[in-house]
Every structure is written in C-alpha cells, then in structure tokens.
C-alpha atoms as a PDB file:
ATOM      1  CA  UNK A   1       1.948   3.057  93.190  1.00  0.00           C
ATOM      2  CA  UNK A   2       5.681   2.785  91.086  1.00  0.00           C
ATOM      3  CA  UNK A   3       7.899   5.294  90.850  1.00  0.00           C
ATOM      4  CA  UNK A   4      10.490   5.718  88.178  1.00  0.00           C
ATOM      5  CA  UNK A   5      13.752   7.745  88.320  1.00  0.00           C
ATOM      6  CA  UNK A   6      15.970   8.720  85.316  1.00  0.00           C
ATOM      7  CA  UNK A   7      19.196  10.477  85.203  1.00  0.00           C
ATOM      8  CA  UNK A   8      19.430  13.775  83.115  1.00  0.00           C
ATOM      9  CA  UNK A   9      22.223  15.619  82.274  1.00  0.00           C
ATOM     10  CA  UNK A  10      21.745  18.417  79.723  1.00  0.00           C
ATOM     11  CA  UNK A  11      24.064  18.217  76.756  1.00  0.00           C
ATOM     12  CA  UNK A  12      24.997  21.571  75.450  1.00  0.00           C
ATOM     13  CA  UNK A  13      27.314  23.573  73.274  1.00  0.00           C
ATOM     14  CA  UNK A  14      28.867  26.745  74.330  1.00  0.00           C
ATOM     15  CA  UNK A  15      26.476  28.383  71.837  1.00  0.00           C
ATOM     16  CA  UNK A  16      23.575  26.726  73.094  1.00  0.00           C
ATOM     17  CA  UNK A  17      20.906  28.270  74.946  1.00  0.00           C
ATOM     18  CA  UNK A  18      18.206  26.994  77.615  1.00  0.00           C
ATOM     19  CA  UNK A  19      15.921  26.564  75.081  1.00  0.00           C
ATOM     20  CA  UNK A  20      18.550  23.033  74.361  1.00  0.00           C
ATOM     21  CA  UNK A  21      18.056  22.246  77.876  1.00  0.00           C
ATOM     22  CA  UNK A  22      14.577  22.390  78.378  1.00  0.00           C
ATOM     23  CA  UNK A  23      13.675  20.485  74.845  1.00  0.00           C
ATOM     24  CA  UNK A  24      16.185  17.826  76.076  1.00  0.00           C
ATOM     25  CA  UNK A  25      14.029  17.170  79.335  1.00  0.00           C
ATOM     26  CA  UNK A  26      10.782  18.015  77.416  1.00  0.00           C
ATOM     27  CA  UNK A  27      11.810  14.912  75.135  1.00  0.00           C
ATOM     28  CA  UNK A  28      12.270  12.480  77.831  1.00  0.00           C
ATOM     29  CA  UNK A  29       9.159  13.788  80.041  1.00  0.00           C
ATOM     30  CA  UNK A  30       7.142  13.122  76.368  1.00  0.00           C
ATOM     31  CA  UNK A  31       8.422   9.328  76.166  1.00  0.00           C
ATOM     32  CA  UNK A  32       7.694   8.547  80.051  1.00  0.00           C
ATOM     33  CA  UNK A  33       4.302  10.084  79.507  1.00  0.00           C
ATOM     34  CA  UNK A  34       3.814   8.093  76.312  1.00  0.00           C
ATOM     35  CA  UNK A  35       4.294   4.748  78.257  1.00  0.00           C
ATOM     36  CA  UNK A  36       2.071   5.650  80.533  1.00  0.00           C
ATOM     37  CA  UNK A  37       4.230   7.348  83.393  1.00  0.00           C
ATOM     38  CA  UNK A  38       3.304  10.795  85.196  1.00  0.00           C
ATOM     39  CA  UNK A  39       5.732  13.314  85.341  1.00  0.00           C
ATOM     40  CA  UNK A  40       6.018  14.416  89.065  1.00  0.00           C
ATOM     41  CA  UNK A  41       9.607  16.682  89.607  1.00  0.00           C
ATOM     42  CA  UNK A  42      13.523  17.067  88.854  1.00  0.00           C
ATOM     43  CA  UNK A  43      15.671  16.474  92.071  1.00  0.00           C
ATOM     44  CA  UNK A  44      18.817  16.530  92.709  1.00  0.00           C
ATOM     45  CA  UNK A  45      20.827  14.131  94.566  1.00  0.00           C
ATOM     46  CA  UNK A  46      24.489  14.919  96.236  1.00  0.00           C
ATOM     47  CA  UNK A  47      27.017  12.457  96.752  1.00  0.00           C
ATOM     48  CA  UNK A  48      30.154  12.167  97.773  1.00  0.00           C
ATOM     49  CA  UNK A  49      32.852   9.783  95.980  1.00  0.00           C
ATOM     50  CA  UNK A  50      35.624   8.433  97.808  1.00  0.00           C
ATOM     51  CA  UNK A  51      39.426   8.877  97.866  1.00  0.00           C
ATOM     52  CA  UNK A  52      41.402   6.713  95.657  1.00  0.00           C
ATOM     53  CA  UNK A  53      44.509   6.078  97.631  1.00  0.00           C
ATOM     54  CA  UNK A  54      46.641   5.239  94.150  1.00  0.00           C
ATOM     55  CA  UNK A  55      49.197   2.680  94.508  1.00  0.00           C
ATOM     56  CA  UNK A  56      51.889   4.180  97.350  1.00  0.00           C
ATOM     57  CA  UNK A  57      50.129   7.283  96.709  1.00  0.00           C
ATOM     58  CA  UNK A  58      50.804   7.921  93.247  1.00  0.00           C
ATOM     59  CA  UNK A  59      47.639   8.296  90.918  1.00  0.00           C
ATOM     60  CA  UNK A  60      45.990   9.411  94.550  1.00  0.00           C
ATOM     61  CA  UNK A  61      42.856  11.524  93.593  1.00  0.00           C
ATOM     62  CA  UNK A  62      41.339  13.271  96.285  1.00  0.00           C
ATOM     63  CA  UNK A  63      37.601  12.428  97.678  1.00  0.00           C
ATOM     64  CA  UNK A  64      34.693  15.001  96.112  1.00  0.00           C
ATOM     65  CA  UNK A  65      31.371  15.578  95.781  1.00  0.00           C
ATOM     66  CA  UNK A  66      28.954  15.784  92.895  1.00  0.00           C
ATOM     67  CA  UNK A  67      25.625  16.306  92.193  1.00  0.00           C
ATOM     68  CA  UNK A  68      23.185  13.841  89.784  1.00  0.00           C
ATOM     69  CA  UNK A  69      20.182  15.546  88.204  1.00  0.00           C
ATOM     70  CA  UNK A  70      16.878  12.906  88.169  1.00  0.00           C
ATOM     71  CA  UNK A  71      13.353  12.878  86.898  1.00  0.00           C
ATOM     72  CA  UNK A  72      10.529  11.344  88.617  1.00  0.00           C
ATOM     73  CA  UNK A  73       7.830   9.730  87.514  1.00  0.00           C
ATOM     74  CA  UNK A  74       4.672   7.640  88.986  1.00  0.00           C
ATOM     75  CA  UNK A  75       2.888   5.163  87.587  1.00  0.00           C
END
C-alpha cells in the first residue's frame, strides 16, 4: 500500500464563503482520484518553529507554533 499527503490551505476572500473552501479541496480530491489515488481524510499537523536569535538580538523573532492542513490518499 502508498500513501500520499498534500498540503491544503484554503484561499479565500473576505467575501467568500465555505462553499470556496470546500470546491477548493473537492478539486484536488477529483485530480488524486483521477490518477488513481483514494481519498482517505484531512489531518492536521502542529508544529512548532524555532526562535531566530537575530544578529545580537536584533531581528530576534520569537519561537511559535502553527498548524499545516493535509490530505491523504492511498494507493
């Protein structure tokens, strides 16, 4: 069995509805499907980025964490 796992991120308007969303994921489910890929979920996967210390501290950004949206598929 292969698995397959690509990165979505909705791109939207502030007029835009989830109707934008879901045809956005629909799309890329459809061309996965089309090459012969199943569709199995959406995660979502947390990580955390580091510091950047800056030079002497100036520039410093602090560390964070963010969250990637995926879709998986199995072939």
């Amino acid at each position: 069995m292969e698995f397959k796992v690509v990165p979505f991120t909705a791109q939207i308007t502030r007029n835009d509805t989830s109707t934008t969303v879901a045809h956005q994921m629909q799309t890329i489910i459809d061309d996965n499907v089309n090459q012969g890929w199943e569709y199995i979920r959406m995660d979502s996967v947390e990580t955390a980025i580091a510091a950047d210390q800056g030079c002497f501290g100036i520039g410093a950004q602090p560390a964070f964490v963010t969250t990637y949206n995926v879709l998986v598929f199995k072939k």
